[in-house]
C-alpha atoms as a PDB file:
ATOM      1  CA  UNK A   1      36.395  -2.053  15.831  1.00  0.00           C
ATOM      2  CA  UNK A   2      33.591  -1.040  17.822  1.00  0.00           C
ATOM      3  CA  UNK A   3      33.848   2.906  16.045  1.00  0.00           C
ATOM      4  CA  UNK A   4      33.944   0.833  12.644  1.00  0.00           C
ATOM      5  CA  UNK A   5      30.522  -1.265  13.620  1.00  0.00           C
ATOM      6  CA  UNK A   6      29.068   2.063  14.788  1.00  0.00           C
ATOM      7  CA  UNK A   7      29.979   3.652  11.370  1.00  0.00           C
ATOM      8  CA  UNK A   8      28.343   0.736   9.544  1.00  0.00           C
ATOM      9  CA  UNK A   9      25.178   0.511  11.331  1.00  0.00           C
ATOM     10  CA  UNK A  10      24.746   4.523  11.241  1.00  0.00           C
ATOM     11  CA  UNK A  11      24.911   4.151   7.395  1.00  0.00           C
ATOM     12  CA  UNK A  12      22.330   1.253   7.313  1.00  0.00           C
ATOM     13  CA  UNK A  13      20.134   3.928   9.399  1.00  0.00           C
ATOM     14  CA  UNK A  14      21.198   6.614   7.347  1.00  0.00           C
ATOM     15  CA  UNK A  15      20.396   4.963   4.264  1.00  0.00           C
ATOM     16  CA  UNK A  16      16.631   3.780   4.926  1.00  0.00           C
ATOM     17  CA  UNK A  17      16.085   7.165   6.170  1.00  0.00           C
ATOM     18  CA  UNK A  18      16.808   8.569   3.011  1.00  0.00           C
ATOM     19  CA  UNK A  19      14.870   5.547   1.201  1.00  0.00           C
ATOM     20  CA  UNK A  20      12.314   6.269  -1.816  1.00  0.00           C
ATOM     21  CA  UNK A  21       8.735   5.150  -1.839  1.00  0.00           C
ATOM     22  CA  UNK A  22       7.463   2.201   0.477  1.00  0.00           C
ATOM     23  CA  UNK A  23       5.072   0.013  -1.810  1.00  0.00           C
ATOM     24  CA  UNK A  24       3.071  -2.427  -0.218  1.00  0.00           C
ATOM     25  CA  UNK A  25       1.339  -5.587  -2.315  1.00  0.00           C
ATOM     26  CA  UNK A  26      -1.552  -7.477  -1.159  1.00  0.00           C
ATOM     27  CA  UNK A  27      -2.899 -10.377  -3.174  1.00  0.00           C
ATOM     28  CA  UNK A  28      -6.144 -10.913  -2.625  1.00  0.00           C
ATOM     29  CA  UNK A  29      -8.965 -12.621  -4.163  1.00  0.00           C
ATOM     30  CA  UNK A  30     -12.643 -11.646  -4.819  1.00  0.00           C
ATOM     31  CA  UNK A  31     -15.593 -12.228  -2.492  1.00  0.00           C
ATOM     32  CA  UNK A  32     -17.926 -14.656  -3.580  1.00  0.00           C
ATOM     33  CA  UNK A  33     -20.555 -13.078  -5.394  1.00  0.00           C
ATOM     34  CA  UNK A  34     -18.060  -9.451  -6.384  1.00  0.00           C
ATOM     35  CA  UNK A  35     -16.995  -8.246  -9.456  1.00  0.00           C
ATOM     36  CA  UNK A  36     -14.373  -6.180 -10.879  1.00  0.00           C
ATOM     37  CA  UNK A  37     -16.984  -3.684 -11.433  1.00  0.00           C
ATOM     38  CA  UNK A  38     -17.314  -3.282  -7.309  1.00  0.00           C
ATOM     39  CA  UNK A  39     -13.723  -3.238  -7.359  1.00  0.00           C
ATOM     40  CA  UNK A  40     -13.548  -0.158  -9.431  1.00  0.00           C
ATOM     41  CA  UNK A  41     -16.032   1.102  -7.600  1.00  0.00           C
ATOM     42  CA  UNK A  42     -14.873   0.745  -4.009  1.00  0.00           C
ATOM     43  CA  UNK A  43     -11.463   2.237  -5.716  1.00  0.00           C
ATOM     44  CA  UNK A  44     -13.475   4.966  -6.580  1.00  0.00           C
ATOM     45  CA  UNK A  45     -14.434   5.309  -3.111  1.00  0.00           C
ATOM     46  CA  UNK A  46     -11.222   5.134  -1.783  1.00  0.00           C
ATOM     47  CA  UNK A  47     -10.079   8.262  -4.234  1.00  0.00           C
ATOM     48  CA  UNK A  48     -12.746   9.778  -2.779  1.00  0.00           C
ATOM     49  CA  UNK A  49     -11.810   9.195   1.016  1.00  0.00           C
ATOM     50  CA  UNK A  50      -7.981  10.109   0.315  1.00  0.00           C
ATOM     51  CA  UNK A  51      -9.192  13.958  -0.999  1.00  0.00           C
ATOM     52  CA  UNK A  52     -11.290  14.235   1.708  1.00  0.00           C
ATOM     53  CA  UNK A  53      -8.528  13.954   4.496  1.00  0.00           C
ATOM     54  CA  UNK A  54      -6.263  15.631   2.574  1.00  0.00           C
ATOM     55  CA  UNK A  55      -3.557  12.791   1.878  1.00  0.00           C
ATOM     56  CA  UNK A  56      -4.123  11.862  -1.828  1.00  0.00           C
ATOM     57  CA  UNK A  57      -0.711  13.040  -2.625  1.00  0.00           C
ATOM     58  CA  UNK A  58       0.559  10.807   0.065  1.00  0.00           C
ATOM     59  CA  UNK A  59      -0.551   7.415  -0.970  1.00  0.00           C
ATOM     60  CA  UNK A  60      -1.536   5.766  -4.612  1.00  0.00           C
ATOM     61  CA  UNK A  61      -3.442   2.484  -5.112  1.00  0.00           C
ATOM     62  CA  UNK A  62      -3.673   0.537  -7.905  1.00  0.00           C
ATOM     63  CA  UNK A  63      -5.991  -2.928  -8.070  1.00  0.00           C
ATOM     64  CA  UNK A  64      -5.899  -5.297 -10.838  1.00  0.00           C
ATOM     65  CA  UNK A  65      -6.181  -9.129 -11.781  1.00  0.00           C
ATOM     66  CA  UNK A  66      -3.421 -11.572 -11.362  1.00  0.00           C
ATOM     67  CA  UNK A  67      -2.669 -12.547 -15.080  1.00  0.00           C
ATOM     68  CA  UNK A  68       0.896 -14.930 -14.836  1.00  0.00           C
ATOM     69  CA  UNK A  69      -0.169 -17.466 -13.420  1.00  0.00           C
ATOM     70  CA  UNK A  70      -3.558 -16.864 -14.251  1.00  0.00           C
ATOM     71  CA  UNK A  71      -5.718 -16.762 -10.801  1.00  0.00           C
ATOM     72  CA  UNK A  72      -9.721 -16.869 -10.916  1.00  0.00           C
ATOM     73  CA  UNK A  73     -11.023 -14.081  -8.904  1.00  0.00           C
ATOM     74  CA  UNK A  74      -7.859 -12.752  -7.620  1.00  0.00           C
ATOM     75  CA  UNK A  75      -7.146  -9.297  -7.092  1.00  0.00           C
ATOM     76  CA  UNK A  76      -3.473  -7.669  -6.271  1.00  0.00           C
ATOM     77  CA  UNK A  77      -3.639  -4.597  -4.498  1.00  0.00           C
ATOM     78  CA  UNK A  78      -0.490  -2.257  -4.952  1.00  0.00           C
ATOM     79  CA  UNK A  79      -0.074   0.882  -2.665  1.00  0.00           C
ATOM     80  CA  UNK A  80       2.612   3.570  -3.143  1.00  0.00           C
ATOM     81  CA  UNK A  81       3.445   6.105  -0.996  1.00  0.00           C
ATOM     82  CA  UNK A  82       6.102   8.521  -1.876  1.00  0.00           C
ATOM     83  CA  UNK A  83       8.200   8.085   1.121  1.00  0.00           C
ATOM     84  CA  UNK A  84       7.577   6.567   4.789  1.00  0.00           C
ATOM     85  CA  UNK A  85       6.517   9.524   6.916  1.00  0.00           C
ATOM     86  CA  UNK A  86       3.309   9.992   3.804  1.00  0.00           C
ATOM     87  CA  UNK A  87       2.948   5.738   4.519  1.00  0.00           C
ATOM     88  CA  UNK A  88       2.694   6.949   8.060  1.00  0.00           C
ATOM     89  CA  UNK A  89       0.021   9.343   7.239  1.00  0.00           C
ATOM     90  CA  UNK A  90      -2.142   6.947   5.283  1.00  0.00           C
ATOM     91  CA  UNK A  91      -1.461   4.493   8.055  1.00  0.00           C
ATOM     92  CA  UNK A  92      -2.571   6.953  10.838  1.00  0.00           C
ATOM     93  CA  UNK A  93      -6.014   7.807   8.851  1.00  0.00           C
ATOM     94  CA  UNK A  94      -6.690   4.257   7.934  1.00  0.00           C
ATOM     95  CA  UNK A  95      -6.393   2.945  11.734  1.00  0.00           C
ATOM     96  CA  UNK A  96      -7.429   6.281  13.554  1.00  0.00           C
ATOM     97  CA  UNK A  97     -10.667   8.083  11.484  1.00  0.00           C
ATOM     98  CA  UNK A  98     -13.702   6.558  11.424  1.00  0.00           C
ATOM     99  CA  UNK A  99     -13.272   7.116   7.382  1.00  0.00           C
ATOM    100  CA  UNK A 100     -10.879   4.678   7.552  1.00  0.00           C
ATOM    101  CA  UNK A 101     -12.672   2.442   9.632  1.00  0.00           C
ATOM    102  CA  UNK A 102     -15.627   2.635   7.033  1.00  0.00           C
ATOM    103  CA  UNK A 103     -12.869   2.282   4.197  1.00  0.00           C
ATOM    104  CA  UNK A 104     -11.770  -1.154   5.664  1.00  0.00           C
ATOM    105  CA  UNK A 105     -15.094  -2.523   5.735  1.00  0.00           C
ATOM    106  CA  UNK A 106     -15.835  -1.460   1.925  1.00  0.00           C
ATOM    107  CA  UNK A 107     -12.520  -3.512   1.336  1.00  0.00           C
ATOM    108  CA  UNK A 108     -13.413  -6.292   3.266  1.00  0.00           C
ATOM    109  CA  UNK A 109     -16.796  -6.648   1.538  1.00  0.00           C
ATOM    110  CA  UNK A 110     -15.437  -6.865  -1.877  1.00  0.00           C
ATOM    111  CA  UNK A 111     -12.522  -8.902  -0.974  1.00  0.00           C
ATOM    112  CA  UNK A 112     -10.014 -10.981   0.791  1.00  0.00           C
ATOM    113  CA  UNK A 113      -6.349 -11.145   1.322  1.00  0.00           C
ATOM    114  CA  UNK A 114      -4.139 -14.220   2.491  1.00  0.00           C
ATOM    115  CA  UNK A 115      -0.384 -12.226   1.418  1.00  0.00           C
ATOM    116  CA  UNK A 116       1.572  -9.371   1.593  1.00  0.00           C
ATOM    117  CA  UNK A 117       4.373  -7.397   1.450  1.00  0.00           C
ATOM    118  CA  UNK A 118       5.869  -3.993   2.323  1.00  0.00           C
ATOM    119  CA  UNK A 119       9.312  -2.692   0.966  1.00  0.00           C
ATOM    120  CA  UNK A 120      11.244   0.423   0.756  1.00  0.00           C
ATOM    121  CA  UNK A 121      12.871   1.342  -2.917  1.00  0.00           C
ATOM    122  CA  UNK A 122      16.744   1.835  -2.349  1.00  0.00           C
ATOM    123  CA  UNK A 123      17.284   1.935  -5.830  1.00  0.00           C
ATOM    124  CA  UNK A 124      15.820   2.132  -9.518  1.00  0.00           C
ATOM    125  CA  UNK A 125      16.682   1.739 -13.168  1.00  0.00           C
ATOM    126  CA  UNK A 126      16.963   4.473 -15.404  1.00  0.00           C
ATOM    127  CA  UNK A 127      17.358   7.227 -12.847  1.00  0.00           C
END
């Protein structure tokens, strides 16, 4: 039994090693007195930052308006990275450069986030 446990849980391992692209939501809403033209602008920034250290092919972010239900103000911030160890890099240069220090006050100027979520893609249609 114990051999048949071990099996099982080396799979689980085995299995989120091999996992696809961790995507991470945030759903914020805009600062009072921001617009989604800072938005695009501090995304513009942020493409900007990612060449610079070399990781743009490591993690993607997308920013856009909440539309169902419809939220004033709200922006939803949705970051791909193509698997976990390029997560880990954007990770490592967000808490560890002073880059990314600068990025997360830009961010924090323009707005503010209350949820999130991180997940791993096991599996996809039409592959």
């Amino acid at each position: 039994m114990k051999k048949f446990l071990s099996a099982i849980i080396l799979c689980t391992f085995a299995k989120l090693a091999a996992a696809g692209p961790v995507v991470e939501i945030y759903q914020c809403e805009l600062n009072e007195g921001k617009t989604l033209e800072d938005l695009s602008a501090m995304m513009g920034a942020f493409t900007e930052y990612l060449r610079d250290a070399g990781i743009a092919d490591s993690y993607t972010a997308h920013a856009g308006f909440q539309q169902i239900p419809i939220k004033t103000n709200s922006v939803n911030w949705i970051g791909i990275a193509p698997t976990a160890e390029d997560y880990g890099k954007a990770i490592e240069w967000f808490t560890t450069t002073p880059e990314g220090a600068a990025f997360g006050e830009l961010y924090q100027s323009v707005y503010t986030c209350d949820d999130s979520f991180m997940t791993f893609i096991t599996a996809s249609s039409g592959i």
